[in-house]
PDB file of N, CA and C in Angstrom:
ATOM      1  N   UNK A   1       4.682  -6.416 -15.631  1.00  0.00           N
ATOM      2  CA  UNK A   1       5.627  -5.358 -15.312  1.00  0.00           C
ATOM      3  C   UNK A   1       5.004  -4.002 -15.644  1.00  0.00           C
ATOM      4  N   UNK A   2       4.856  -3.167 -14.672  1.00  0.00           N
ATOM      5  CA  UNK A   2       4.875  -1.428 -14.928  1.00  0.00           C
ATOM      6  C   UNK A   2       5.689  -0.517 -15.568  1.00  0.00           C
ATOM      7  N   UNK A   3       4.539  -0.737 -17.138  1.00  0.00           N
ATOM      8  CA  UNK A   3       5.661   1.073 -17.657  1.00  0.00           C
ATOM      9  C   UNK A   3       5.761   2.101 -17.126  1.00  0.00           C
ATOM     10  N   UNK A   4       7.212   2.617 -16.950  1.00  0.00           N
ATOM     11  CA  UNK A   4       7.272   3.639 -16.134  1.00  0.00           C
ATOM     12  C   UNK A   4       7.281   4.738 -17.240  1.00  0.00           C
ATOM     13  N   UNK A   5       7.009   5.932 -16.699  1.00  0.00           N
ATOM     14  CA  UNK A   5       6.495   7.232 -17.167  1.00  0.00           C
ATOM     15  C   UNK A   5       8.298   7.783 -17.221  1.00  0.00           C
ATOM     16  N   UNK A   6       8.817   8.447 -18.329  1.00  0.00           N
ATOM     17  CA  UNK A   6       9.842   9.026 -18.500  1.00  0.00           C
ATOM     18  C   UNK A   6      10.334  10.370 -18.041  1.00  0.00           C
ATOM     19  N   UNK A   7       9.417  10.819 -18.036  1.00  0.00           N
ATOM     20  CA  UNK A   7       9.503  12.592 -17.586  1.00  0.00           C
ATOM     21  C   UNK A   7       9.183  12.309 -15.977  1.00  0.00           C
ATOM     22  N   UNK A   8       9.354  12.375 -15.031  1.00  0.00           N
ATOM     23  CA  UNK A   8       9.528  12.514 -13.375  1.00  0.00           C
ATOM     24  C   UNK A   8       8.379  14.142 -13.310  1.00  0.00           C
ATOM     25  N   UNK A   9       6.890  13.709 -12.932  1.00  0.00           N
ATOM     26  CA  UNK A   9       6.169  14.898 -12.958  1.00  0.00           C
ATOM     27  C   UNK A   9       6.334  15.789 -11.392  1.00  0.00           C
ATOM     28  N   UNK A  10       6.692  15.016 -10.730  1.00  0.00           N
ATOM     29  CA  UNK A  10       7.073  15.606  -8.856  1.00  0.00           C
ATOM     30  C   UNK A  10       8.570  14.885  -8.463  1.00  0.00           C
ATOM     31  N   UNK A  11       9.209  15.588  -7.939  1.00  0.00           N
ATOM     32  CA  UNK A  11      10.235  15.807  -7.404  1.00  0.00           C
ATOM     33  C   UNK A  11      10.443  15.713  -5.646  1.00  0.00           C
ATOM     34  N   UNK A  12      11.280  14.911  -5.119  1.00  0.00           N
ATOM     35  CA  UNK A  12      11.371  14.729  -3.972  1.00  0.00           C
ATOM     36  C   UNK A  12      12.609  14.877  -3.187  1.00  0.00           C
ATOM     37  N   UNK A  13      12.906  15.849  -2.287  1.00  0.00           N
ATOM     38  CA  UNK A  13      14.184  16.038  -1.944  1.00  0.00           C
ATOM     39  C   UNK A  13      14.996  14.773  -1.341  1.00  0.00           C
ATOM     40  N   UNK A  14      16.395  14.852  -0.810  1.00  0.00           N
ATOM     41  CA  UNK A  14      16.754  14.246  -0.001  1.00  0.00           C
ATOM     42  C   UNK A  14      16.134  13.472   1.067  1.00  0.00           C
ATOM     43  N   UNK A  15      15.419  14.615   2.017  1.00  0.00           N
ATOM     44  CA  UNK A  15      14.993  14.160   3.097  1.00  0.00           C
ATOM     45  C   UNK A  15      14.055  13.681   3.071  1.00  0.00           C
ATOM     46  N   UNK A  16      13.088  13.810   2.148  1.00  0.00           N
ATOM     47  CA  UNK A  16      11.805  13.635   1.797  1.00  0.00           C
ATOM     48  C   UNK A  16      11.581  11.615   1.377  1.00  0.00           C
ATOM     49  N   UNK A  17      12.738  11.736   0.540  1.00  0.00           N
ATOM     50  CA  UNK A  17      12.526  10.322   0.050  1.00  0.00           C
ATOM     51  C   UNK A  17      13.258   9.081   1.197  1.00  0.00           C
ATOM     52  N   UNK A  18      13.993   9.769   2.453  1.00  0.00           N
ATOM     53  CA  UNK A  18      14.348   8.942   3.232  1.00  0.00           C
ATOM     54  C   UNK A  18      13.413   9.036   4.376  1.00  0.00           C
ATOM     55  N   UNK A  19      12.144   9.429   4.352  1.00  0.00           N
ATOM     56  CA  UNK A  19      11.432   9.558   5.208  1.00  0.00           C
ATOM     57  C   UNK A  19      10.069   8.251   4.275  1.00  0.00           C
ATOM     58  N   UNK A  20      10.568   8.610   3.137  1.00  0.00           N
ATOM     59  CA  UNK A  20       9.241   7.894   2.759  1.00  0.00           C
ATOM     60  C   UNK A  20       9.762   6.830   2.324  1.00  0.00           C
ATOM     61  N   UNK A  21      10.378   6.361   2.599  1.00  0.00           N
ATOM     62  CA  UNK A  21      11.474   5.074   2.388  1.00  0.00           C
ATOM     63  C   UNK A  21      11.008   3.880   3.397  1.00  0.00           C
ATOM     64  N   UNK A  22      11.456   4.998   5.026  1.00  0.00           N
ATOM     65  CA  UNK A  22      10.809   4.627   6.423  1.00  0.00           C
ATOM     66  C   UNK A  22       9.626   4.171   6.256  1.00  0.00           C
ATOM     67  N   UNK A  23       8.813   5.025   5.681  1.00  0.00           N
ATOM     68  CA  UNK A  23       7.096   4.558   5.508  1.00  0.00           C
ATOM     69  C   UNK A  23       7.079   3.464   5.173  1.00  0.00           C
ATOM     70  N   UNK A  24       7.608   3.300   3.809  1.00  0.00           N
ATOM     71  CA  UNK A  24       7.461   1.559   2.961  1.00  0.00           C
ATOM     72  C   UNK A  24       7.977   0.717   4.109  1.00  0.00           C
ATOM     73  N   UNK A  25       9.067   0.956   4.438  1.00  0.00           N
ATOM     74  CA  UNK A  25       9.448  -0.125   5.236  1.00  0.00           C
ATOM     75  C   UNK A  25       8.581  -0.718   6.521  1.00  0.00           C
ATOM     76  N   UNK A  26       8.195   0.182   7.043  1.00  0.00           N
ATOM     77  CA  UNK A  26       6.503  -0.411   7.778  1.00  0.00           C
ATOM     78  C   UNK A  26       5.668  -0.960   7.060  1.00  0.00           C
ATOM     79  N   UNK A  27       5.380  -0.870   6.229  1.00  0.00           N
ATOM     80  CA  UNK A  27       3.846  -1.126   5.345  1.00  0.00           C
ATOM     81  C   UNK A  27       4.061  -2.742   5.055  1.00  0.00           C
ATOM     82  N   UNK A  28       2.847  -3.650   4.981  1.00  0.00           N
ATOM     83  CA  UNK A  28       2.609  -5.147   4.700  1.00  0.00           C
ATOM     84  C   UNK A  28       3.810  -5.539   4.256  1.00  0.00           C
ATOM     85  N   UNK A  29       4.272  -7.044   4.274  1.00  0.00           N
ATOM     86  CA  UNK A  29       4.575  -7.563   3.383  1.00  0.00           C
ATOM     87  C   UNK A  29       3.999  -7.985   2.371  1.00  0.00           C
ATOM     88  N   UNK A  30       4.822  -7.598   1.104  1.00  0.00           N
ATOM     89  CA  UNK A  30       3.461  -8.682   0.046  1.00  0.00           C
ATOM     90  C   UNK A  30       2.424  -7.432  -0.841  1.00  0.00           C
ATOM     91  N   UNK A  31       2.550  -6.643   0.121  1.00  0.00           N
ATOM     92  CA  UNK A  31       1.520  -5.612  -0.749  1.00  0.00           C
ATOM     93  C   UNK A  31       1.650  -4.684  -1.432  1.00  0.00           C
ATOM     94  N   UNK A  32       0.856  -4.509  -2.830  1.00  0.00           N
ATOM     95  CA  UNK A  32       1.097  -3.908  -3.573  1.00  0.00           C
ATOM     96  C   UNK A  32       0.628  -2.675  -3.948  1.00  0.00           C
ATOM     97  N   UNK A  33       0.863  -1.769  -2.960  1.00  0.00           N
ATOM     98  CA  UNK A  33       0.603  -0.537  -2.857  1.00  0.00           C
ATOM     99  C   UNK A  33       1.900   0.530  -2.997  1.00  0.00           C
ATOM    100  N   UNK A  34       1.675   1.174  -3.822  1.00  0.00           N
ATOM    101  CA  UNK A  34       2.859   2.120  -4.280  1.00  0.00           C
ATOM    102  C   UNK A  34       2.510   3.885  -3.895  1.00  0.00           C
ATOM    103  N   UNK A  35       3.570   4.481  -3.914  1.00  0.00           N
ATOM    104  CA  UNK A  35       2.965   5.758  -3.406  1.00  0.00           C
ATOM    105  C   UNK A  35       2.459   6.998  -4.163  1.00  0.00           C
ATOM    106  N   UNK A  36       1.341   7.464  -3.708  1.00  0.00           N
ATOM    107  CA  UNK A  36       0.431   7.842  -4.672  1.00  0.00           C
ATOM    108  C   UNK A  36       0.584   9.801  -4.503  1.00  0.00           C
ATOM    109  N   UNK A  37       0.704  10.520  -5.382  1.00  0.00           N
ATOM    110  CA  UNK A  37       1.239  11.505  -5.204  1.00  0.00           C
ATOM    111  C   UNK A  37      -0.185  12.317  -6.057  1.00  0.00           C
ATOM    112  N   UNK A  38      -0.731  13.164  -5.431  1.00  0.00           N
ATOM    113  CA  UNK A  38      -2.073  13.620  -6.438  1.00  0.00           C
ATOM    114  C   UNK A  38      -2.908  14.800  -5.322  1.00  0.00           C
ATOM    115  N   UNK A  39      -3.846  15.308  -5.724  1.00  0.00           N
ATOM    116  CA  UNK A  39      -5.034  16.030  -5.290  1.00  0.00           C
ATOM    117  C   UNK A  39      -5.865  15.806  -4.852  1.00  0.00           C
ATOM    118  N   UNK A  40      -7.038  16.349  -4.228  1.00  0.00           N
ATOM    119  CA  UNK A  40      -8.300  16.213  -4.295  1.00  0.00           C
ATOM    120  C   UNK A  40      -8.991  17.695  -3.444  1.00  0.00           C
ATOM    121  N   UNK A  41     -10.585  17.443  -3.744  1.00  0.00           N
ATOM    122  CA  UNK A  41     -11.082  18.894  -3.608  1.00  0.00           C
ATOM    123  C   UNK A  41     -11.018  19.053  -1.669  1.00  0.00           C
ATOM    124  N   UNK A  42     -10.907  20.503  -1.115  1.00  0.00           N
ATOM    125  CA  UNK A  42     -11.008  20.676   0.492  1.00  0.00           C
ATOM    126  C   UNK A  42      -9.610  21.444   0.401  1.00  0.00           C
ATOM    127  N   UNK A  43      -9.951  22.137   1.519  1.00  0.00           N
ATOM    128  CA  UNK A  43      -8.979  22.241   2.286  1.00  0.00           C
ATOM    129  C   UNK A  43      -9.187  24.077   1.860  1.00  0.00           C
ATOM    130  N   UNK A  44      -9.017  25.014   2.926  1.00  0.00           N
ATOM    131  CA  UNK A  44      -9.242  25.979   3.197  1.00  0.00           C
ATOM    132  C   UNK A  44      -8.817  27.009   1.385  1.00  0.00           C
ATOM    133  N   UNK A  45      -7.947  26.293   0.892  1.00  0.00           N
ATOM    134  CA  UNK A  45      -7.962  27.180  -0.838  1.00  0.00           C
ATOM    135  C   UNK A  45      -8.351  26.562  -2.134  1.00  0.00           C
ATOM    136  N   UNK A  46      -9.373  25.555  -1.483  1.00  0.00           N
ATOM    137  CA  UNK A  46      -9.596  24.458  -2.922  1.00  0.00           C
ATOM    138  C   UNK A  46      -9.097  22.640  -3.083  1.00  0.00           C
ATOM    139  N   UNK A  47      -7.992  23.212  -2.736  1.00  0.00           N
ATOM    140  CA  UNK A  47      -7.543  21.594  -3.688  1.00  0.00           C
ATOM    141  C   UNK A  47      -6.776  21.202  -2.193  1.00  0.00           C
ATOM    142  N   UNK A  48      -6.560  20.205  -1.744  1.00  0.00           N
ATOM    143  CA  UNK A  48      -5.197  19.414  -0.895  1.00  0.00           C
ATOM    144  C   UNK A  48      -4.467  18.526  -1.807  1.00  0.00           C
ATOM    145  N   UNK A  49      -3.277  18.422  -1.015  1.00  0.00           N
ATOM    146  CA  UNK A  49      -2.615  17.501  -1.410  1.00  0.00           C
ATOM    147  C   UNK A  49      -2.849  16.314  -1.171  1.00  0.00           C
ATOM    148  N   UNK A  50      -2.548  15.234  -1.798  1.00  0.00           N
ATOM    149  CA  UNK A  50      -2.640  13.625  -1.861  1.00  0.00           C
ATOM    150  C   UNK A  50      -1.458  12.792  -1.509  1.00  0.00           C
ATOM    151  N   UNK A  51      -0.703  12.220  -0.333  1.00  0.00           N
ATOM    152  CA  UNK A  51       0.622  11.514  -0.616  1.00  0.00           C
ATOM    153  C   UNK A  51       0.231  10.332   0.362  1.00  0.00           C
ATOM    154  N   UNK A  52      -0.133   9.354  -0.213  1.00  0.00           N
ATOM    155  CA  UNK A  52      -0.713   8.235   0.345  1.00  0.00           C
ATOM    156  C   UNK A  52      -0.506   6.893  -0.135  1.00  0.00           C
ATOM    157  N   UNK A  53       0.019   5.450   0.396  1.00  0.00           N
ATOM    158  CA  UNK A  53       0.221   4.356  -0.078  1.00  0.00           C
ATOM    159  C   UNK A  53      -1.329   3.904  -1.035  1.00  0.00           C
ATOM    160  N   UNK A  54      -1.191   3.783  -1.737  1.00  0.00           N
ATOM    161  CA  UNK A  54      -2.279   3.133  -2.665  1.00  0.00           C
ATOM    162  C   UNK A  54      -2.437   1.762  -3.667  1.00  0.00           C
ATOM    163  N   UNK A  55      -3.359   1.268  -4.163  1.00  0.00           N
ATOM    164  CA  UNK A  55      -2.927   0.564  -4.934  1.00  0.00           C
ATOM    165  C   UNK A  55      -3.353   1.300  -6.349  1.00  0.00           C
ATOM    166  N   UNK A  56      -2.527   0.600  -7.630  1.00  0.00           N
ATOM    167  CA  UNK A  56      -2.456   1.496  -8.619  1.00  0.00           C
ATOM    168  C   UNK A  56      -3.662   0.538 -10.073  1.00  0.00           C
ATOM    169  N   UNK A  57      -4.495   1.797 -10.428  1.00  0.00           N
ATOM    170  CA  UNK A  57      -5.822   1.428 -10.952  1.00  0.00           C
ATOM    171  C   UNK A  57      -4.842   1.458 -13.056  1.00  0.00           C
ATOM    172  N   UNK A  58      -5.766   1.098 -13.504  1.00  0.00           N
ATOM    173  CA  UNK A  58      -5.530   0.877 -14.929  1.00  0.00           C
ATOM    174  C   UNK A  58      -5.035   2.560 -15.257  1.00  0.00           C
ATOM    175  N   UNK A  59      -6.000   3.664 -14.498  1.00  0.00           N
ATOM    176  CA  UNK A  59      -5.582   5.125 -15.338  1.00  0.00           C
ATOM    177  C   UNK A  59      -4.440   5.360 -15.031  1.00  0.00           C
ATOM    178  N   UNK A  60      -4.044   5.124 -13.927  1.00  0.00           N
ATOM    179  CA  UNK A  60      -2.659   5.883 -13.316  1.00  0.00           C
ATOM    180  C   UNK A  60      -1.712   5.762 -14.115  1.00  0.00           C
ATOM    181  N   UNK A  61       0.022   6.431 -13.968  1.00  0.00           N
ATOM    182  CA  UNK A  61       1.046   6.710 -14.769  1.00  0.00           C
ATOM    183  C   UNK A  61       1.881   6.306 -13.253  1.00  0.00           C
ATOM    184  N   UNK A  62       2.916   5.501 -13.698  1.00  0.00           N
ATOM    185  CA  UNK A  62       3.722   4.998 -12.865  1.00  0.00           C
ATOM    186  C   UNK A  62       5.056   5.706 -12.890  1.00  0.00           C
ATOM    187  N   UNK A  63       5.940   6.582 -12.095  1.00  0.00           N
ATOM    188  CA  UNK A  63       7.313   6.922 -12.038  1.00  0.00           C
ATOM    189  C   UNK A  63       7.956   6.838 -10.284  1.00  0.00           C
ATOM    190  N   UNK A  64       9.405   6.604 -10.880  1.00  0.00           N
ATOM    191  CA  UNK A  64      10.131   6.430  -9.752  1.00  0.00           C
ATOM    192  C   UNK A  64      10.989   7.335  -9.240  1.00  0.00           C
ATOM    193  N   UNK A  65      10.986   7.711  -8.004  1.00  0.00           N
ATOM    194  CA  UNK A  65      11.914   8.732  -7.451  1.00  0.00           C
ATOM    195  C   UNK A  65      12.421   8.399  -6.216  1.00  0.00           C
ATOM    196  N   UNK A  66      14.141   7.925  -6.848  1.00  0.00           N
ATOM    197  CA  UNK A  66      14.924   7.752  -6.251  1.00  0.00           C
ATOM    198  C   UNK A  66      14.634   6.744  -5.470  1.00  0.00           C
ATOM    199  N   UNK A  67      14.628   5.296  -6.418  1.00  0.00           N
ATOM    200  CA  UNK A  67      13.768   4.167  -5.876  1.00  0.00           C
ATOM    201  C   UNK A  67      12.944   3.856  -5.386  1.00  0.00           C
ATOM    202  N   UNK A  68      11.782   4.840  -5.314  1.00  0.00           N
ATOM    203  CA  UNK A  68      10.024   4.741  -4.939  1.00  0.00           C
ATOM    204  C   UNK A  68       9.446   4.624  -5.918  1.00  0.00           C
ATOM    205  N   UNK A  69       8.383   3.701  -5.946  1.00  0.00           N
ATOM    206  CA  UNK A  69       7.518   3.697  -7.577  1.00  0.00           C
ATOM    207  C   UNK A  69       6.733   4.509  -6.832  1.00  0.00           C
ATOM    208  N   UNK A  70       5.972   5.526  -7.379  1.00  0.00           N
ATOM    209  CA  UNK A  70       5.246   6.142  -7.134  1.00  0.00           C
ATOM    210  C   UNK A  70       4.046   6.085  -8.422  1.00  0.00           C
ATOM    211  N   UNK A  71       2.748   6.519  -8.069  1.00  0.00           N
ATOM    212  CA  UNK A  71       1.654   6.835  -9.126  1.00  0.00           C
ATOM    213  C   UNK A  71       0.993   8.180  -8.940  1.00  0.00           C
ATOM    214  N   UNK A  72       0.469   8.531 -10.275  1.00  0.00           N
ATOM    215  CA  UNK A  72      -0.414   9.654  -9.839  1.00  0.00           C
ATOM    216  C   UNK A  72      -1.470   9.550 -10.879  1.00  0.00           C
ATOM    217  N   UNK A  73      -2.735  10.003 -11.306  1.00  0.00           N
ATOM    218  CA  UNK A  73      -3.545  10.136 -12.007  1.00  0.00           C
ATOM    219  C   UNK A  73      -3.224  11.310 -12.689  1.00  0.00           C
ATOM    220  N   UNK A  74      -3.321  10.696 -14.381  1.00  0.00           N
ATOM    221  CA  UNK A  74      -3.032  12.241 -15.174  1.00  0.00           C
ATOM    222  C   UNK A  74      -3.868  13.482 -15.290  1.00  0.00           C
ATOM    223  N   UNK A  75      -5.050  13.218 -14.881  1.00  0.00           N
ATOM    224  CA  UNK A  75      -5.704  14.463 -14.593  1.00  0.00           C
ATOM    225  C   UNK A  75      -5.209  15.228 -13.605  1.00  0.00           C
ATOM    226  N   UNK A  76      -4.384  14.916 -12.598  1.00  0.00           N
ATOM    227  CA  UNK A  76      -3.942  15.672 -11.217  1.00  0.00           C
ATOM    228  C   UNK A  76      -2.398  16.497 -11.968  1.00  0.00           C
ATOM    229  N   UNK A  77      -1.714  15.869 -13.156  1.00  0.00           N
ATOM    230  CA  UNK A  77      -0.762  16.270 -13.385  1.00  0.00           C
ATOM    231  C   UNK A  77      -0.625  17.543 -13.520  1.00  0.00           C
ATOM    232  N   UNK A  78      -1.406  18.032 -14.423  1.00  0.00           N
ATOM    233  CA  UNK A  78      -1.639  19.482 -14.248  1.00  0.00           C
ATOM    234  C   UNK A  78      -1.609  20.591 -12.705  1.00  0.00           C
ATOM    235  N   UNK A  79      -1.578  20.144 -12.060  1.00  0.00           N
ATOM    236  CA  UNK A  79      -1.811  20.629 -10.528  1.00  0.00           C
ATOM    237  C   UNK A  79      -0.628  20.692 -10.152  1.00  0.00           C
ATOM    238  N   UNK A  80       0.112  19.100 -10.409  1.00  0.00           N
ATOM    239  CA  UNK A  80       1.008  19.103  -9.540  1.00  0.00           C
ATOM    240  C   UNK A  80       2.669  18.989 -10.356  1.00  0.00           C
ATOM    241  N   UNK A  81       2.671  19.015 -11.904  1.00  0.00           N
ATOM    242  CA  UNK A  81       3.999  18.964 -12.653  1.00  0.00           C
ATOM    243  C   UNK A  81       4.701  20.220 -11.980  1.00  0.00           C
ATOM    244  N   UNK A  82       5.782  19.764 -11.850  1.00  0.00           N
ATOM    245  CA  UNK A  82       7.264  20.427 -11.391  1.00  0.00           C
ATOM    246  C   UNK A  82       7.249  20.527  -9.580  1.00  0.00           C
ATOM    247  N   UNK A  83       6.254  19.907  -9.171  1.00  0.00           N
ATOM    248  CA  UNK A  83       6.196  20.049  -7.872  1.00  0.00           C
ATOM    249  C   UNK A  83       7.568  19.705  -6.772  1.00  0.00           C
ATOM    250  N   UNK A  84       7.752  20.308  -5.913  1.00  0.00           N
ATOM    251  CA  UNK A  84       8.758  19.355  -5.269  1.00  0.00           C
ATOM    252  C   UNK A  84       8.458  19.233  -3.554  1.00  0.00           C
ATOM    253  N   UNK A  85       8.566  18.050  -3.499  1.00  0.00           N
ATOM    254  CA  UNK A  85       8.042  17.533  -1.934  1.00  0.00           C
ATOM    255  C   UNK A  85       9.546  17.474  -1.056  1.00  0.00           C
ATOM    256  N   UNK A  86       8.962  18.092   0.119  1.00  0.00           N
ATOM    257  CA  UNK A  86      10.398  18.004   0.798  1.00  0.00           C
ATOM    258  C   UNK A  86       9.152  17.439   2.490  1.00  0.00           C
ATOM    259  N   UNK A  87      10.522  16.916   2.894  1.00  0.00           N
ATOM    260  CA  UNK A  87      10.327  16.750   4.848  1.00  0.00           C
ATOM    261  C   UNK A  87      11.100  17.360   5.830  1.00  0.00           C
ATOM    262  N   UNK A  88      10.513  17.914   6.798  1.00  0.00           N
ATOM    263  CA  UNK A  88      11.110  19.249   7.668  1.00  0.00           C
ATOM    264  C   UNK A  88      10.242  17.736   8.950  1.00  0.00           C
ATOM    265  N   UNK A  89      11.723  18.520   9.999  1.00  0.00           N
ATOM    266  CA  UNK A  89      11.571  17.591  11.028  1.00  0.00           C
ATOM    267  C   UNK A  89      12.674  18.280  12.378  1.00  0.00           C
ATOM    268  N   UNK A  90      12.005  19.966  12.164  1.00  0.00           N
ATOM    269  CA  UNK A  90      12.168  20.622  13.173  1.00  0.00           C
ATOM    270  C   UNK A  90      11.506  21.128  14.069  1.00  0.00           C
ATOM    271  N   UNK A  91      11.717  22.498  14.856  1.00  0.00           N
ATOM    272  CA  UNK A  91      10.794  22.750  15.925  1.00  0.00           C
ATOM    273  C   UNK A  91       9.698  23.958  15.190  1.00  0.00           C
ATOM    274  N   UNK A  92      10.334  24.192  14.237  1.00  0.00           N
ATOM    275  CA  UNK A  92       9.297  25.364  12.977  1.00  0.00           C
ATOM    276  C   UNK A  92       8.142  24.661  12.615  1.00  0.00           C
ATOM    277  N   UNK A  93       8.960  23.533  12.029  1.00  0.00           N
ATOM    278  CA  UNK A  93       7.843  22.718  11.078  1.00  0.00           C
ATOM    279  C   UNK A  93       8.632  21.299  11.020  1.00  0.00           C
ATOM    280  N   UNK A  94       7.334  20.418  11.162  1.00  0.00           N
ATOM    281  CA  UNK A  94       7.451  18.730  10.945  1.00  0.00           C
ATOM    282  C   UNK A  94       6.210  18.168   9.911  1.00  0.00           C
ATOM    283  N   UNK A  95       6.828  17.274   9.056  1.00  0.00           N
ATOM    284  CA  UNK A  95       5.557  16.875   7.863  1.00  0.00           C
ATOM    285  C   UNK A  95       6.080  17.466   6.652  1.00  0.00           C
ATOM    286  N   UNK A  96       5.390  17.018   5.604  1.00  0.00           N
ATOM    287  CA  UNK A  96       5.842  17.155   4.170  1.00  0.00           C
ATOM    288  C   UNK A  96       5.532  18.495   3.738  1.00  0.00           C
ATOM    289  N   UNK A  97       6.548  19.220   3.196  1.00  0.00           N
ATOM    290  CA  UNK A  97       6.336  20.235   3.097  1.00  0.00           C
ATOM    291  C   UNK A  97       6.289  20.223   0.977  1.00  0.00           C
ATOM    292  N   UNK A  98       4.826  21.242   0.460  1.00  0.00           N
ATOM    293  CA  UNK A  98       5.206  20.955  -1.024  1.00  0.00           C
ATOM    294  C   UNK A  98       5.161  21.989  -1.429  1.00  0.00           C
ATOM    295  N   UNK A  99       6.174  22.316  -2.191  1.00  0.00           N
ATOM    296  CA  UNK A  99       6.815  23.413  -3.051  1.00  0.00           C
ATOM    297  C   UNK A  99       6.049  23.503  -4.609  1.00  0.00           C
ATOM    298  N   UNK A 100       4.744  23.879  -4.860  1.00  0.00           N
ATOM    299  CA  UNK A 100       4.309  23.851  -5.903  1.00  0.00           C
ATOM    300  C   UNK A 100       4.045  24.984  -6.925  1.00  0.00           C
ATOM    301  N   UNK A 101       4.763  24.815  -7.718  1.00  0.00           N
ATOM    302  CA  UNK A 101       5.214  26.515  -9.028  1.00  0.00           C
ATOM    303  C   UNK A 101       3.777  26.357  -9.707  1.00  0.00           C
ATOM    304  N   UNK A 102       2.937  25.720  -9.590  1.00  0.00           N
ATOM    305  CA  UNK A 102       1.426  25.870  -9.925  1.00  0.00           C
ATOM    306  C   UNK A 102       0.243  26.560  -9.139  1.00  0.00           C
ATOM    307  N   UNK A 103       0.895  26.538  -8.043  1.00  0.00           N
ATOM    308  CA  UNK A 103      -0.370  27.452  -7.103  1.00  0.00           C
ATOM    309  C   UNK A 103      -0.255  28.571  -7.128  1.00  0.00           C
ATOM    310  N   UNK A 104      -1.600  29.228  -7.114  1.00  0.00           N
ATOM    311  CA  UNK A 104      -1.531  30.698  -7.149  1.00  0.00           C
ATOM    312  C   UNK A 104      -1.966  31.520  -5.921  1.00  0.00           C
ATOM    313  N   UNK A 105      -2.349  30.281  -4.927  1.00  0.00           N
ATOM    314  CA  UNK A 105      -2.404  30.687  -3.327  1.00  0.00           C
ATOM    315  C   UNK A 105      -2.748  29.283  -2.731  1.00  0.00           C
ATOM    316  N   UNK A 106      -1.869  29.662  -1.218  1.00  0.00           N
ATOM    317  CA  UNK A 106      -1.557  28.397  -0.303  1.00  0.00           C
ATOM    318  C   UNK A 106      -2.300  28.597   0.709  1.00  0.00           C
ATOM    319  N   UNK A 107      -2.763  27.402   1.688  1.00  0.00           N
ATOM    320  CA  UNK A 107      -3.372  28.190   2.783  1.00  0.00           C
ATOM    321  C   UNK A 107      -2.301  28.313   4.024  1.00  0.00           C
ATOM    322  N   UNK A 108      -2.680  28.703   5.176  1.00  0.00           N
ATOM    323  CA  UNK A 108      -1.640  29.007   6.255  1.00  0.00           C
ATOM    324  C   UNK A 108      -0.649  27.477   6.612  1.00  0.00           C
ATOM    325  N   UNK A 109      -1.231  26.748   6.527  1.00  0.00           N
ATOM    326  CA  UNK A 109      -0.785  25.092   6.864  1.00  0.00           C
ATOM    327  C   UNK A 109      -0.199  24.720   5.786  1.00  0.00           C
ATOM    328  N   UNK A 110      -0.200  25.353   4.625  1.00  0.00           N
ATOM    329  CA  UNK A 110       0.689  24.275   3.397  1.00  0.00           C
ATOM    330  C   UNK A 110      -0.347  23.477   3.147  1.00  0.00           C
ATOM    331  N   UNK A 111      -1.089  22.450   3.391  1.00  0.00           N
ATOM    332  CA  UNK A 111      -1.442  21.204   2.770  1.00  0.00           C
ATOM    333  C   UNK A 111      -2.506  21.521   2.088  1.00  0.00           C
ATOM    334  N   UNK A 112      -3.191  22.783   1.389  1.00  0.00           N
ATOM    335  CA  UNK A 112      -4.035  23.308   0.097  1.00  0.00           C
ATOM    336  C   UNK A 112      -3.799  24.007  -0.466  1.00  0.00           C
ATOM    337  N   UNK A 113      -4.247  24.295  -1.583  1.00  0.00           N
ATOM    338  CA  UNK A 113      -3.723  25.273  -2.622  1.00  0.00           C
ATOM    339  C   UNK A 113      -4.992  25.803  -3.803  1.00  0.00           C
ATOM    340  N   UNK A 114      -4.421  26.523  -4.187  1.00  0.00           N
ATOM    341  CA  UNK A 114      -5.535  27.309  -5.466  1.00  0.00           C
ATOM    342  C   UNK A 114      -4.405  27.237  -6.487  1.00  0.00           C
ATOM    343  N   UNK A 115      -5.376  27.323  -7.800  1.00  0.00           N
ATOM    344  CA  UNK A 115      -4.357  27.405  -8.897  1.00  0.00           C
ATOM    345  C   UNK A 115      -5.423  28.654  -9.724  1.00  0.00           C
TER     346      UNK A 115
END
């Protein structure tokens, strides 16, 4: 069984978690891939975002939002604590949109950031 992490480091709106709900519900039967919420280097201001089915390694920290287990690596926490992920699924904008009180510049697309 997975200890879950007590403090909730990202936040997911309404729409957000019934979109990624949809996702699981496509994905294998049987498999144990949980959703992985984190960073990595690129993307026109440094860093992108990470929101991808994964499977979860010994480092990771396991929490749930709003019945998603989700993981992230605690080195990324820093990047991404208090974050909040939302989904827009209009004619403005479609795709995950992330609201992060850690960046100190975004690029034109949303999906990088500087801190």
């Amino acid at each position: 069984m997975m200890e879950m992490q007590t403090e909730i480091p990202v936040k997911f709106t309404d729409t957000a978690i019934i979109e990624i709900r949809r996702l699981f519900e496509n994905k294998m039967e049987g498999s144990e891939k949980l959703l992985r919420v984190g960073v990595k280097g690129g993307g026109c201001s440094g860093l992108s975002y990470l929101l991808e089915m994964d499977e979860k390694t010994e480092r990771d920290e396991v929490f749930e939002v709003g019945g998603i287990p989700c993981i992230i690596d605690p080195a990324h926490s820093m990047y991404l604590f208090g974050m909040e992920i939302d989904w827009k699924n209009g004619l403005d904008a479609r795709g995950f949109i992330f609201n992060n009180p850690n960046a100190s510049a975004t690029c034109g697309c949303g999906t990088s950031f500087a801190v």
